[in-house]
PDB file of N, CA and C in Angstrom:
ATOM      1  N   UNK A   1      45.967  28.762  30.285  1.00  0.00           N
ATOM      2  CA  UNK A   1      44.674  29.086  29.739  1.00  0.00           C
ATOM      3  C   UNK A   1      43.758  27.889  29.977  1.00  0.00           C
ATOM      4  N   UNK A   2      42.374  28.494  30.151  1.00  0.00           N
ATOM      5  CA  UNK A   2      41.472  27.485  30.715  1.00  0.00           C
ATOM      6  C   UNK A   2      40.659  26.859  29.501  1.00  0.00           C
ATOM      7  N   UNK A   3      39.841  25.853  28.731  1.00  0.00           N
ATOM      8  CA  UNK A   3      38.860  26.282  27.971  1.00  0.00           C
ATOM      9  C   UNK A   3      37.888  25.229  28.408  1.00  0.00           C
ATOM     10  N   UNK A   4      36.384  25.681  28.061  1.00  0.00           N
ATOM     11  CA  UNK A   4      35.499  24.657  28.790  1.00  0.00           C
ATOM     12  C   UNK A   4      34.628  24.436  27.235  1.00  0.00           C
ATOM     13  N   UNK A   5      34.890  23.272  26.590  1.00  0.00           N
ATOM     14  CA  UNK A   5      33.499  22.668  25.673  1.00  0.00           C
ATOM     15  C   UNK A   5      32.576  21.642  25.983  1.00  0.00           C
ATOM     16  N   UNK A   6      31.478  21.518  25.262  1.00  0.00           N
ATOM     17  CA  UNK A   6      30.624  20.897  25.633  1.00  0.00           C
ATOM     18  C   UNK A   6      30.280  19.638  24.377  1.00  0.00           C
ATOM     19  N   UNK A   7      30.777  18.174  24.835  1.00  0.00           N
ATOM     20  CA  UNK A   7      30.727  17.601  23.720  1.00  0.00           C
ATOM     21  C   UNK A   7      30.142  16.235  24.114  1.00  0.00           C
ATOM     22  N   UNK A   8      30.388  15.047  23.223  1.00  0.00           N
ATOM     23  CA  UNK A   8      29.407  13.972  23.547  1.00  0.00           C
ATOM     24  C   UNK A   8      30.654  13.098  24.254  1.00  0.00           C
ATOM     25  N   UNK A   9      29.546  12.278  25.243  1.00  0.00           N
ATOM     26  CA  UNK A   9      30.534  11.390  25.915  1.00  0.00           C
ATOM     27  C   UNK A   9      31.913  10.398  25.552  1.00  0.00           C
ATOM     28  N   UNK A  10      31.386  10.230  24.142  1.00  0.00           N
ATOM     29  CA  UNK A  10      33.049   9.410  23.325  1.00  0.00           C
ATOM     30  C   UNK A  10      34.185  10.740  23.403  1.00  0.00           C
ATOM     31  N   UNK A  11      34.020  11.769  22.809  1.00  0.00           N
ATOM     32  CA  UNK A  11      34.557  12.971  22.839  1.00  0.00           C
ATOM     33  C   UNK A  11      35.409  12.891  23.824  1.00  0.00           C
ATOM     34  N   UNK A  12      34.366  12.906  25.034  1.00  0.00           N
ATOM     35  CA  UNK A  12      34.731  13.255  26.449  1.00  0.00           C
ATOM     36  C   UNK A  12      36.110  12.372  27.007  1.00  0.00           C
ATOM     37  N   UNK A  13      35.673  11.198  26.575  1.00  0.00           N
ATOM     38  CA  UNK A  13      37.105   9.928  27.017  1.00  0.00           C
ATOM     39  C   UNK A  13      37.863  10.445  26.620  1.00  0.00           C
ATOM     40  N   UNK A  14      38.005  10.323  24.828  1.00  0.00           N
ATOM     41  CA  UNK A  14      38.811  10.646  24.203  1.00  0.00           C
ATOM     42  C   UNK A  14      39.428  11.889  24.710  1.00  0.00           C
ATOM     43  N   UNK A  15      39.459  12.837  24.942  1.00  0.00           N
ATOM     44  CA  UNK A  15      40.309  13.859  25.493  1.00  0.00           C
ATOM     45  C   UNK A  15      41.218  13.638  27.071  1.00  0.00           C
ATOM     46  N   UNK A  16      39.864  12.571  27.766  1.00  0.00           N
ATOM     47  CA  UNK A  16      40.905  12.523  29.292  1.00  0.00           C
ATOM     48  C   UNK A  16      41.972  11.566  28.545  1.00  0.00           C
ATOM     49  N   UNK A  17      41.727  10.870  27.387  1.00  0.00           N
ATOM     50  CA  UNK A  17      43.230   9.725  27.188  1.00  0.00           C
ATOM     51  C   UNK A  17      43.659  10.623  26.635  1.00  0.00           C
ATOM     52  N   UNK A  18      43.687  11.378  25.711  1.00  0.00           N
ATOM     53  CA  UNK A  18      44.677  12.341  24.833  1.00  0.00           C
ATOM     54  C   UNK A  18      45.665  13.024  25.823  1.00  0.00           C
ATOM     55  N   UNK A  19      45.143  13.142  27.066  1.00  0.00           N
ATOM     56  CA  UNK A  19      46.025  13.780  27.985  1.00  0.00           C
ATOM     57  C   UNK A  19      47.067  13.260  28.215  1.00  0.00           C
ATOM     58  N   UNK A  20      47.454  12.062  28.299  1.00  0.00           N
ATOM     59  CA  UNK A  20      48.528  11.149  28.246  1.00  0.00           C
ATOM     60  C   UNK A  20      49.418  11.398  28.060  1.00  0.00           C
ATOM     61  N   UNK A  21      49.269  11.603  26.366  1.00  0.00           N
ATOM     62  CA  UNK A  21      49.694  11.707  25.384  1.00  0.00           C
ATOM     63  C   UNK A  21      50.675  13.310  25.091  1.00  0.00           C
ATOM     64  N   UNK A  22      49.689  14.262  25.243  1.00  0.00           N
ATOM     65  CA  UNK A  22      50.144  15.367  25.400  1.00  0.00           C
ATOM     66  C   UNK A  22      50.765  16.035  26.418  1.00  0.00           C
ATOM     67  N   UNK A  23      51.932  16.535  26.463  1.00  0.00           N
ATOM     68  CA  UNK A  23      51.978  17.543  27.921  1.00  0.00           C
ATOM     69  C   UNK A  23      51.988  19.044  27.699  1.00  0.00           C
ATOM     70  N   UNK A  24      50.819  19.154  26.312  1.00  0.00           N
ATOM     71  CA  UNK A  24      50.613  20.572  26.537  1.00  0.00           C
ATOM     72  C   UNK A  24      49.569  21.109  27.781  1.00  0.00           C
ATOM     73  N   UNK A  25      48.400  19.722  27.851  1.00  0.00           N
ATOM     74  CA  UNK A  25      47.277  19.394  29.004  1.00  0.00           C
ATOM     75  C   UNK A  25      47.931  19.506  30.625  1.00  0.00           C
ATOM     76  N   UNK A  26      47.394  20.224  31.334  1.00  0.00           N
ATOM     77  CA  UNK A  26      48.036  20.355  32.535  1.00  0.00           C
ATOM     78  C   UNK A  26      46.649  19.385  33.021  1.00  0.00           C
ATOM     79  N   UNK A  27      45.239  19.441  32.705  1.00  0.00           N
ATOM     80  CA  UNK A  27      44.334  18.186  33.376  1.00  0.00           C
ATOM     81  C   UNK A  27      43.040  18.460  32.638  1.00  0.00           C
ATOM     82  N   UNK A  28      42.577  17.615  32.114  1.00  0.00           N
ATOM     83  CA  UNK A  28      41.146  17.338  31.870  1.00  0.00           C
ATOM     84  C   UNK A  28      40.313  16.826  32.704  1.00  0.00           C
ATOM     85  N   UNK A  29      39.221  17.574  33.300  1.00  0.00           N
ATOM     86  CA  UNK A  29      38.432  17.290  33.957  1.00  0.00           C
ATOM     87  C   UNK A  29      36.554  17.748  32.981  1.00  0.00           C
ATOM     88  N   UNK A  30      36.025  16.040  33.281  1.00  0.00           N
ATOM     89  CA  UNK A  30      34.487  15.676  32.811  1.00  0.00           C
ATOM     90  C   UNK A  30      33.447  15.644  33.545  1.00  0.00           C
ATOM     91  N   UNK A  31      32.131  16.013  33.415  1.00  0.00           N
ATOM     92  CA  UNK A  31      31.748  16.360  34.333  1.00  0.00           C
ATOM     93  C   UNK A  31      30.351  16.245  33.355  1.00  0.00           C
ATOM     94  N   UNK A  32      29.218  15.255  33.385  1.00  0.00           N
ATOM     95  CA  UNK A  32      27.575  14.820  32.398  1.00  0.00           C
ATOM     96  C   UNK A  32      27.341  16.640  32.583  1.00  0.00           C
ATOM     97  N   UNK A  33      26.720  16.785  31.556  1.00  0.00           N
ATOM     98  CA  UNK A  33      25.978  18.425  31.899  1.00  0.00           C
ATOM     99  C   UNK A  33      24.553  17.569  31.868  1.00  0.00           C
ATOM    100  N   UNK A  34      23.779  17.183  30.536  1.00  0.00           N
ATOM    101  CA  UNK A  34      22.168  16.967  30.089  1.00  0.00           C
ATOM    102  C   UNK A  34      22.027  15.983  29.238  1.00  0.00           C
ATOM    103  N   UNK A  35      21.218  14.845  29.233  1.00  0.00           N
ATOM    104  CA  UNK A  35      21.374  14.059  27.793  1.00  0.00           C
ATOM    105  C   UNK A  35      22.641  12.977  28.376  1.00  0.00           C
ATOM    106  N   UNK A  36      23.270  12.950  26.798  1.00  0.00           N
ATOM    107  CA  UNK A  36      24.060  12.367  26.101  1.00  0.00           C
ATOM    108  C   UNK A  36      25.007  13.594  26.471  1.00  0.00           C
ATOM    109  N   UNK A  37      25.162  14.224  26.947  1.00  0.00           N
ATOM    110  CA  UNK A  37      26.143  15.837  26.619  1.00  0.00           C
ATOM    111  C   UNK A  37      27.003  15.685  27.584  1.00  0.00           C
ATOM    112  N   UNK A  38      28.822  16.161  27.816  1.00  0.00           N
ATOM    113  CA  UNK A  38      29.603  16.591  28.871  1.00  0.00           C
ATOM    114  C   UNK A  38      30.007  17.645  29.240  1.00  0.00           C
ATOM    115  N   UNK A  39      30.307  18.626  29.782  1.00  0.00           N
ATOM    116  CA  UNK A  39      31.007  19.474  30.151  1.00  0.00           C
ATOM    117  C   UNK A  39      32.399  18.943  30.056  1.00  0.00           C
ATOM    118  N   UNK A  40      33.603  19.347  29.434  1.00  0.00           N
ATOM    119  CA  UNK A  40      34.908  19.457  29.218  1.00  0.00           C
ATOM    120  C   UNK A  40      35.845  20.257  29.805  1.00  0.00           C
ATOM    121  N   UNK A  41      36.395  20.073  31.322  1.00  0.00           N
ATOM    122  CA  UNK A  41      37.559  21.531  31.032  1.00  0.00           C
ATOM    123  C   UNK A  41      38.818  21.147  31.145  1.00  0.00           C
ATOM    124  N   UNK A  42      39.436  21.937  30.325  1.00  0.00           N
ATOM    125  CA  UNK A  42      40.346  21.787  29.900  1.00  0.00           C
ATOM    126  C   UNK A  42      41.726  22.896  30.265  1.00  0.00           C
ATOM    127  N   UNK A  43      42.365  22.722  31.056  1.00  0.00           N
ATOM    128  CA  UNK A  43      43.638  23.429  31.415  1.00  0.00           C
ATOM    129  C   UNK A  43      44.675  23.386  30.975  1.00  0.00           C
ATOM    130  N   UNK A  44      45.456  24.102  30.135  1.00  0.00           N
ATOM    131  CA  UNK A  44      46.803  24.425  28.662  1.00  0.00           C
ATOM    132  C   UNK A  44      47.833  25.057  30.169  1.00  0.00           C
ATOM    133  N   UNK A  45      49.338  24.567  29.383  1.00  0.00           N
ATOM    134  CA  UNK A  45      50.159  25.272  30.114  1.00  0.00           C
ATOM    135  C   UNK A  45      50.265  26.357  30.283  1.00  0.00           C
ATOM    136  N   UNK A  46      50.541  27.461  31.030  1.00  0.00           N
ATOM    137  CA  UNK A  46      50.915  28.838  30.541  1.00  0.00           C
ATOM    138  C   UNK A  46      50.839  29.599  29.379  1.00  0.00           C
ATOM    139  N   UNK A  47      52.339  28.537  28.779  1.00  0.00           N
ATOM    140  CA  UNK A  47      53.096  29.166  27.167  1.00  0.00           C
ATOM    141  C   UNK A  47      52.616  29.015  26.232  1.00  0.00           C
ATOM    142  N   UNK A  48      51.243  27.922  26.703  1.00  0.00           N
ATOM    143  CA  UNK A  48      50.701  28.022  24.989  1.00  0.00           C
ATOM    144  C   UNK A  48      49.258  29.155  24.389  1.00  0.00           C
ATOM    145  N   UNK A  49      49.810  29.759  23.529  1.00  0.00           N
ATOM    146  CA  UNK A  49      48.772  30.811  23.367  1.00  0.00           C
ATOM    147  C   UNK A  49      47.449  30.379  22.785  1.00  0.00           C
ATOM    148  N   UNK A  50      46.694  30.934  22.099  1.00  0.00           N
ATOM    149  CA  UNK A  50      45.576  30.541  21.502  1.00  0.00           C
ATOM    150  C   UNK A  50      45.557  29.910  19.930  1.00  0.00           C
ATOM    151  N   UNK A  51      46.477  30.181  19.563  1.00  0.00           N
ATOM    152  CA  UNK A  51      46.767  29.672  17.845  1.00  0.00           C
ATOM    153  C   UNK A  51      47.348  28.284  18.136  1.00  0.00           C
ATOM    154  N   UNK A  52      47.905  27.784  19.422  1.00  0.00           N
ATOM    155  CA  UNK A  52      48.644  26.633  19.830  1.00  0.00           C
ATOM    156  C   UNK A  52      47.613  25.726  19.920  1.00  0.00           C
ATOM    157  N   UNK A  53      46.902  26.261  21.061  1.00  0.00           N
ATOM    158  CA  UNK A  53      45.581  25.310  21.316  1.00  0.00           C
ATOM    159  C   UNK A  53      44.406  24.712  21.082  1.00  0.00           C
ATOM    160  N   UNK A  54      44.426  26.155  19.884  1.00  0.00           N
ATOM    161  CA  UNK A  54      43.121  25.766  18.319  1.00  0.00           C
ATOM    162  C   UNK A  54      44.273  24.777  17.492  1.00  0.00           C
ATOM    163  N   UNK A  55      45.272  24.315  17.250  1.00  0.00           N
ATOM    164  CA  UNK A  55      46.186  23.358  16.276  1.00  0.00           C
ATOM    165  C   UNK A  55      46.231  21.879  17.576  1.00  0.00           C
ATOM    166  N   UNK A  56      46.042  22.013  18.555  1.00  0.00           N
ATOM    167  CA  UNK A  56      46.138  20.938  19.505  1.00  0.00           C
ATOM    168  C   UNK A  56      44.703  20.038  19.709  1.00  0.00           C
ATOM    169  N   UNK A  57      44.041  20.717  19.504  1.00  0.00           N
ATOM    170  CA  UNK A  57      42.335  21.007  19.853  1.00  0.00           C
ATOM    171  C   UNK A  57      42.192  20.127  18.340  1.00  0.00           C
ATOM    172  N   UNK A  58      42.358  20.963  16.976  1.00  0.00           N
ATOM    173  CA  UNK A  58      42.318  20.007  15.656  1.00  0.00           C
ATOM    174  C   UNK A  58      42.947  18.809  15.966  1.00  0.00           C
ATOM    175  N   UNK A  59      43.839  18.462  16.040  1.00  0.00           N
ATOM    176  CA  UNK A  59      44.342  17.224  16.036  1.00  0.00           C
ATOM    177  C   UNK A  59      43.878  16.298  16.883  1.00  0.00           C
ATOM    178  N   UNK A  60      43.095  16.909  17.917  1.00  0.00           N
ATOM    179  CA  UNK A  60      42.002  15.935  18.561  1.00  0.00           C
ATOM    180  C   UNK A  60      41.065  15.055  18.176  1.00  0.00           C
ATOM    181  N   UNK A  61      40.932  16.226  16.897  1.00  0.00           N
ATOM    182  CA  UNK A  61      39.408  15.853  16.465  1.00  0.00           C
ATOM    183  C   UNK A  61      38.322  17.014  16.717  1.00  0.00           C
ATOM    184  N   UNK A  62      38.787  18.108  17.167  1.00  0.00           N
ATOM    185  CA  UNK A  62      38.147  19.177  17.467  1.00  0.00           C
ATOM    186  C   UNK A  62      38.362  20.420  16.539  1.00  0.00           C
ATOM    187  N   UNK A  63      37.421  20.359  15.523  1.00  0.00           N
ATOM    188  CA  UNK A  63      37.547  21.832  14.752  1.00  0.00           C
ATOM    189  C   UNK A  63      36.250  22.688  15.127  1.00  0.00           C
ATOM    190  N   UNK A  64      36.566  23.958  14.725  1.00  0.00           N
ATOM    191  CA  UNK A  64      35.403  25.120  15.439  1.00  0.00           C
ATOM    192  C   UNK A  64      35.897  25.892  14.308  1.00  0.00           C
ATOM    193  N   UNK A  65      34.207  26.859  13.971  1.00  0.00           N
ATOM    194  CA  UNK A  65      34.802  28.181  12.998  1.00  0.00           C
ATOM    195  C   UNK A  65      35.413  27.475  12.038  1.00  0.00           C
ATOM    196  N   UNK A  66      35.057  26.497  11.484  1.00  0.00           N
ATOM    197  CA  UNK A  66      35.596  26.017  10.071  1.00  0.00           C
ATOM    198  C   UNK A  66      34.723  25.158   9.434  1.00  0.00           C
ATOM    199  N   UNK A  67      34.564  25.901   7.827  1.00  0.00           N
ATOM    200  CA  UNK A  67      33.243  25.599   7.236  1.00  0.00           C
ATOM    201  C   UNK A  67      34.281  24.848   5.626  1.00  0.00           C
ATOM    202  N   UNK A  68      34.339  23.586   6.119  1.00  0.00           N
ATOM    203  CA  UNK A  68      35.262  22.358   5.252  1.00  0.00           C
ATOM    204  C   UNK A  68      34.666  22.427   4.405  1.00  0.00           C
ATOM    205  N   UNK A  69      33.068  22.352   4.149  1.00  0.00           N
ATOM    206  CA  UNK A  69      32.557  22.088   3.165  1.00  0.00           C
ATOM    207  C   UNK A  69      32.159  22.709   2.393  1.00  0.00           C
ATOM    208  N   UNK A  70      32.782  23.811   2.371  1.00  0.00           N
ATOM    209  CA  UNK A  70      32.296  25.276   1.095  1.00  0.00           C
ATOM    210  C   UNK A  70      33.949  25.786   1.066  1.00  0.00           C
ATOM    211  N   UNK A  71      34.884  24.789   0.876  1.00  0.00           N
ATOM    212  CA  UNK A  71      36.320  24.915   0.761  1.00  0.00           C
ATOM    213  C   UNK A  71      36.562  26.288   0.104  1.00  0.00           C
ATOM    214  N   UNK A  72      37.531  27.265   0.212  1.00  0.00           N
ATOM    215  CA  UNK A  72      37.559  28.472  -1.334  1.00  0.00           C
ATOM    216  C   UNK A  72      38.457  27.815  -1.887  1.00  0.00           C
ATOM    217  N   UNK A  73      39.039  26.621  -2.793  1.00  0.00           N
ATOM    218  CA  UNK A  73      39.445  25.899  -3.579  1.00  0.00           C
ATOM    219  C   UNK A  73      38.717  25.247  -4.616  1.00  0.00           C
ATOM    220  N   UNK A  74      37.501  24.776  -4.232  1.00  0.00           N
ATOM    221  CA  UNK A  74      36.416  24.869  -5.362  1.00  0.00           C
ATOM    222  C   UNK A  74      35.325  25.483  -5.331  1.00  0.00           C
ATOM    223  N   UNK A  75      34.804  24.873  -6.308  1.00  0.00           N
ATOM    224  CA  UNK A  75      33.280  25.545  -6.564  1.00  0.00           C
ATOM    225  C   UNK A  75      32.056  24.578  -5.801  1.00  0.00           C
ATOM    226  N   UNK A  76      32.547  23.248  -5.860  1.00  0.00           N
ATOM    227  CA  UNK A  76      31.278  22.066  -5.733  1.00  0.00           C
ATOM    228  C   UNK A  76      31.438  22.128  -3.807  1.00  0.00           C
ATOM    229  N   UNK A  77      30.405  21.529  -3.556  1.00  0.00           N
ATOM    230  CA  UNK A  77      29.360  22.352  -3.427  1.00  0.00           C
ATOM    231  C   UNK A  77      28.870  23.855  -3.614  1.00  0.00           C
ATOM    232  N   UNK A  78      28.445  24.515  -4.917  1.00  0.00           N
ATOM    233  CA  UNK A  78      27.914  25.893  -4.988  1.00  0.00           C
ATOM    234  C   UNK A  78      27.842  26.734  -3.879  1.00  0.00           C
ATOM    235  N   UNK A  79      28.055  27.704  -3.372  1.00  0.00           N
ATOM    236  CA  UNK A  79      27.492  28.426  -1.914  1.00  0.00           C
ATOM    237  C   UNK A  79      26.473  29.038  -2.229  1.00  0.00           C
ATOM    238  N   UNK A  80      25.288  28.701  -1.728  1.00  0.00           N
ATOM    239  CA  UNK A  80      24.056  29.968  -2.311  1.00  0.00           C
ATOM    240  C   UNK A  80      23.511  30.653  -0.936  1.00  0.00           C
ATOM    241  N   UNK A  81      23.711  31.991  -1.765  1.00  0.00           N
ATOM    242  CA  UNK A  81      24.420  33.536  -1.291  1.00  0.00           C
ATOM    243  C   UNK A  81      22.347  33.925  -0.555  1.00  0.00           C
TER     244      UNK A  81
END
């Protein structure tokens, strides 16, 4: 599986070194899009599905679709509806 994000240049390092590290990464390739901004892509082995690579992706430092700060464990910060 392929995935392409678009993040800031520290980001950007940080993932070609994470590759190292991991051999779920078959290659990270960076690439300036605009700005301060990179293009990211990112190539997963085969076997890893999508629930693998959103838990690989967090531990990066990469969360998506997750709203930390209106936890459903408390109340504080209020959510107004």
């Amino acid at each position: 599986m392929t995935i392409k994000i678009l993040t800031s240049e520290l980001q950007a390092e940080f993932l070609k070194d994470y590759k190292m590290y991991n051999p779920a990464m078959e290659s990270v390739e960076v690439e300036k899009y605009e700005n301060d901004m990179y293009d990211v892509t990112i190539k997963f082995n085969d076997f890893y599905d999508v629930s693998l690579i959103a838990q690989l992706l967090f531990s990066a430092g990469i969360s998506y679709g997750l709203d930390l700060k209106y936890s459903s464990y408390g109340k504080e910060p209020e959510r107004v509806r």
